[in-house]
C-alpha atoms as a PDB file:
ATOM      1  CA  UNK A   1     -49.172  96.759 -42.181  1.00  0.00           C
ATOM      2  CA  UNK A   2     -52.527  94.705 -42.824  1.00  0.00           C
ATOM      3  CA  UNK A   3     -54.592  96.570 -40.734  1.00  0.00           C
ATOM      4  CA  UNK A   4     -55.644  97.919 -36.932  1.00  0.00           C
ATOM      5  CA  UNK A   5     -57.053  95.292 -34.186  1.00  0.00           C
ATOM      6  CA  UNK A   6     -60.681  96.751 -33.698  1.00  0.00           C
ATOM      7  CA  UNK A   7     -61.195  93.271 -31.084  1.00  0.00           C
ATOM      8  CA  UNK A   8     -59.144  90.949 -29.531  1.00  0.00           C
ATOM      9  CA  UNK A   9     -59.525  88.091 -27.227  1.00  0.00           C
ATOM     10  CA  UNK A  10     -56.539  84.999 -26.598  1.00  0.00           C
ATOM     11  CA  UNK A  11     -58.316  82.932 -29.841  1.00  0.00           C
ATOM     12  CA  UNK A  12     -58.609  85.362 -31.877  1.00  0.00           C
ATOM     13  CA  UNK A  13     -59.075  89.070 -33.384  1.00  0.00           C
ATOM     14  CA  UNK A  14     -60.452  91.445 -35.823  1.00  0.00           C
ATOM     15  CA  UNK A  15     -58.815  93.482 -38.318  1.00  0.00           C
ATOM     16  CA  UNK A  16     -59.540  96.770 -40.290  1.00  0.00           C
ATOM     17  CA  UNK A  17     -57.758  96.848 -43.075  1.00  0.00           C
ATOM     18  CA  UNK A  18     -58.176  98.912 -46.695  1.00  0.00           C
ATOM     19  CA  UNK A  19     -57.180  95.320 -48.606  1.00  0.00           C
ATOM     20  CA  UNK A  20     -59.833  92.419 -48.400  1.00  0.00           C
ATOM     21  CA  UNK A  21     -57.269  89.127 -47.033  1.00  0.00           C
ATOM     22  CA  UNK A  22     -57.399  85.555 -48.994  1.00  0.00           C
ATOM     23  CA  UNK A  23     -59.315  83.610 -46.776  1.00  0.00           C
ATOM     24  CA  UNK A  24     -57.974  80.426 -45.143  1.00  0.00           C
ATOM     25  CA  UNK A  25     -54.566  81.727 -45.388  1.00  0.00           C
ATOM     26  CA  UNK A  26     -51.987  81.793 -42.449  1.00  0.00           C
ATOM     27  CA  UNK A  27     -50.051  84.875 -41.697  1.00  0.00           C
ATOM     28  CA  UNK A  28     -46.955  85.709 -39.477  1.00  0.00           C
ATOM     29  CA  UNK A  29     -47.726  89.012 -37.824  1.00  0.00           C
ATOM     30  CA  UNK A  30     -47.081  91.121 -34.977  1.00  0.00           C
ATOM     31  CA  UNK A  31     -49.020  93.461 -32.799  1.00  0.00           C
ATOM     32  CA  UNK A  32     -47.437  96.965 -31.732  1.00  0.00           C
ATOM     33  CA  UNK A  33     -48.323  99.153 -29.159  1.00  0.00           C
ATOM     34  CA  UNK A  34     -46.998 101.384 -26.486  1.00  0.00           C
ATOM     35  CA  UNK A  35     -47.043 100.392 -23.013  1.00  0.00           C
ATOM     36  CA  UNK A  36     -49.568 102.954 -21.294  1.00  0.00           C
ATOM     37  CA  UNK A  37     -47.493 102.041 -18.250  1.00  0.00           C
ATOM     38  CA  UNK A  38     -43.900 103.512 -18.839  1.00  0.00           C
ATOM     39  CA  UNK A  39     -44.581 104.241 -22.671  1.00  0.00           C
ATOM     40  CA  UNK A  40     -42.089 101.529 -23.895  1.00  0.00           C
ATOM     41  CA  UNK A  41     -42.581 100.153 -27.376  1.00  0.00           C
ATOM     42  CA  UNK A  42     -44.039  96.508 -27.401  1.00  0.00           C
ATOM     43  CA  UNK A  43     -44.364  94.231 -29.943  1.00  0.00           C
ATOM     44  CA  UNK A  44     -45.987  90.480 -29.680  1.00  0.00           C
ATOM     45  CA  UNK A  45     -45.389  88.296 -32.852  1.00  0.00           C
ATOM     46  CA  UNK A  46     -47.411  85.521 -33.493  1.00  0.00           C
ATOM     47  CA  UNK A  47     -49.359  83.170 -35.833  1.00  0.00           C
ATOM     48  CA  UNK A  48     -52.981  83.750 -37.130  1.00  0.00           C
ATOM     49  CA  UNK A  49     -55.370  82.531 -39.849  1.00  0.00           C
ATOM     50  CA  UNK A  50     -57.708  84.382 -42.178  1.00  0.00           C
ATOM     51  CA  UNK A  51     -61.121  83.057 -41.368  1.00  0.00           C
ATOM     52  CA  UNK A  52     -63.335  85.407 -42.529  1.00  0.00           C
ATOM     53  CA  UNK A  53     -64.026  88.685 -43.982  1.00  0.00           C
ATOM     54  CA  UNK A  54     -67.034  91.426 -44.116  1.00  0.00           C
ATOM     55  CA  UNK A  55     -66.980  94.760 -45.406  1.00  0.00           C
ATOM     56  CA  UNK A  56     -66.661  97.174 -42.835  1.00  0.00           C
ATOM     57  CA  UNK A  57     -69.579 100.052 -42.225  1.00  0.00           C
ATOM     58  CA  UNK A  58     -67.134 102.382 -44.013  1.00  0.00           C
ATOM     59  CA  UNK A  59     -66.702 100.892 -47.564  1.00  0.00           C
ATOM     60  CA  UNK A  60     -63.532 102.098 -47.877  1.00  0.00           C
ATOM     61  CA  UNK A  61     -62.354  99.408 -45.502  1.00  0.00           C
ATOM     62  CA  UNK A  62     -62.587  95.348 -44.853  1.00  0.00           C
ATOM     63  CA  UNK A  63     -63.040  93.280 -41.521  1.00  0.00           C
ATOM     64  CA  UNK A  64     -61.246  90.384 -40.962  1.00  0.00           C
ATOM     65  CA  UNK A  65     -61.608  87.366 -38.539  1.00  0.00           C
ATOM     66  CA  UNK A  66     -58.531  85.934 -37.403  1.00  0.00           C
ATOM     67  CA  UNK A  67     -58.045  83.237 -35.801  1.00  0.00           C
ATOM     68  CA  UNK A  68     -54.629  82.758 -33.473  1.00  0.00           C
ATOM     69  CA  UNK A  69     -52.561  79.999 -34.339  1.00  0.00           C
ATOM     70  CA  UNK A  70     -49.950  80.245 -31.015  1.00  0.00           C
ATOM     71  CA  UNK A  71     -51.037  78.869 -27.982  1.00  0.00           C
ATOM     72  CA  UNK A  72     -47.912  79.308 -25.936  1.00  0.00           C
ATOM     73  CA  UNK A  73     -47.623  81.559 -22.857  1.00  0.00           C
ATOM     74  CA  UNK A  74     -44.378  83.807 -24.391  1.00  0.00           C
ATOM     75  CA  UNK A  75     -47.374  84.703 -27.045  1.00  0.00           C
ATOM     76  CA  UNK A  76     -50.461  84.702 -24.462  1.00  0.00           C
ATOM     77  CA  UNK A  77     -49.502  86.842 -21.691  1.00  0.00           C
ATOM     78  CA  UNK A  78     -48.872  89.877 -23.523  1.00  0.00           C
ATOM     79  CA  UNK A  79     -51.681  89.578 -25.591  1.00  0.00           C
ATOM     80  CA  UNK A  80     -54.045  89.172 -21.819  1.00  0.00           C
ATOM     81  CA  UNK A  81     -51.757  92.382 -20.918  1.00  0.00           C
ATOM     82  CA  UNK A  82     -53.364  94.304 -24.151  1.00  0.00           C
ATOM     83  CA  UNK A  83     -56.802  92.897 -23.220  1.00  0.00           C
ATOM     84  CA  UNK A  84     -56.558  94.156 -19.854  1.00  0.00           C
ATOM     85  CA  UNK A  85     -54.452  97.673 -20.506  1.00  0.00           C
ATOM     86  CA  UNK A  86     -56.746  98.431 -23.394  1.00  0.00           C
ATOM     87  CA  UNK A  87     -60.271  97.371 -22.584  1.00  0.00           C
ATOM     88  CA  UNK A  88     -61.456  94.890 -24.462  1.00  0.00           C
ATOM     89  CA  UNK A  89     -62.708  92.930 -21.793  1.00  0.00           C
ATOM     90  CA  UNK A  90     -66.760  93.608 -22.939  1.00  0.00           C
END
């Protein structure tokens, strides 16, 4: 694990992580999450590059900009279902 999504939208999100990311870098991950729905486990893989990188308010931790390489709908949907079930729609 790299680190928690603290924001997400369907270009892009931010991580918390304890280890500061090489920049520029691509990375295969995966979000997982239950379903607040029915409580199933879901994961979404995908394809996202390191853009940036701060250090968080706690210095104990890193933020990281990453930008999301898939564009197709398999990829997509579920992330607009996260956006939706969790609300980061602000």
């Amino acid at each position: 694990m790299i680190g928690h999504v603290v924001d997400i939208t369907t270009e892009g999100m931010m991580l918390i992580g304890e280890k500061k990311l090489p920049l520029e870098r691509d990375f295969e991950l995966e979000i997982r999450f239950q379903r607040p729905s029915d409580n199933s486990d879901q994961v979404i893989p995908f394809r996202a590059r390191s853009m940036w990188a701060s250090p968080d308010v706690n210095a104990n931790f890193t933020d990281t900009g990453m930008q999301l390489l898939d564009d197709a709908e398999e990829v997509l949907k579920p992330i607009r279902e996260l956006i939706h079930q969790y609300g980061f729609q602000d």
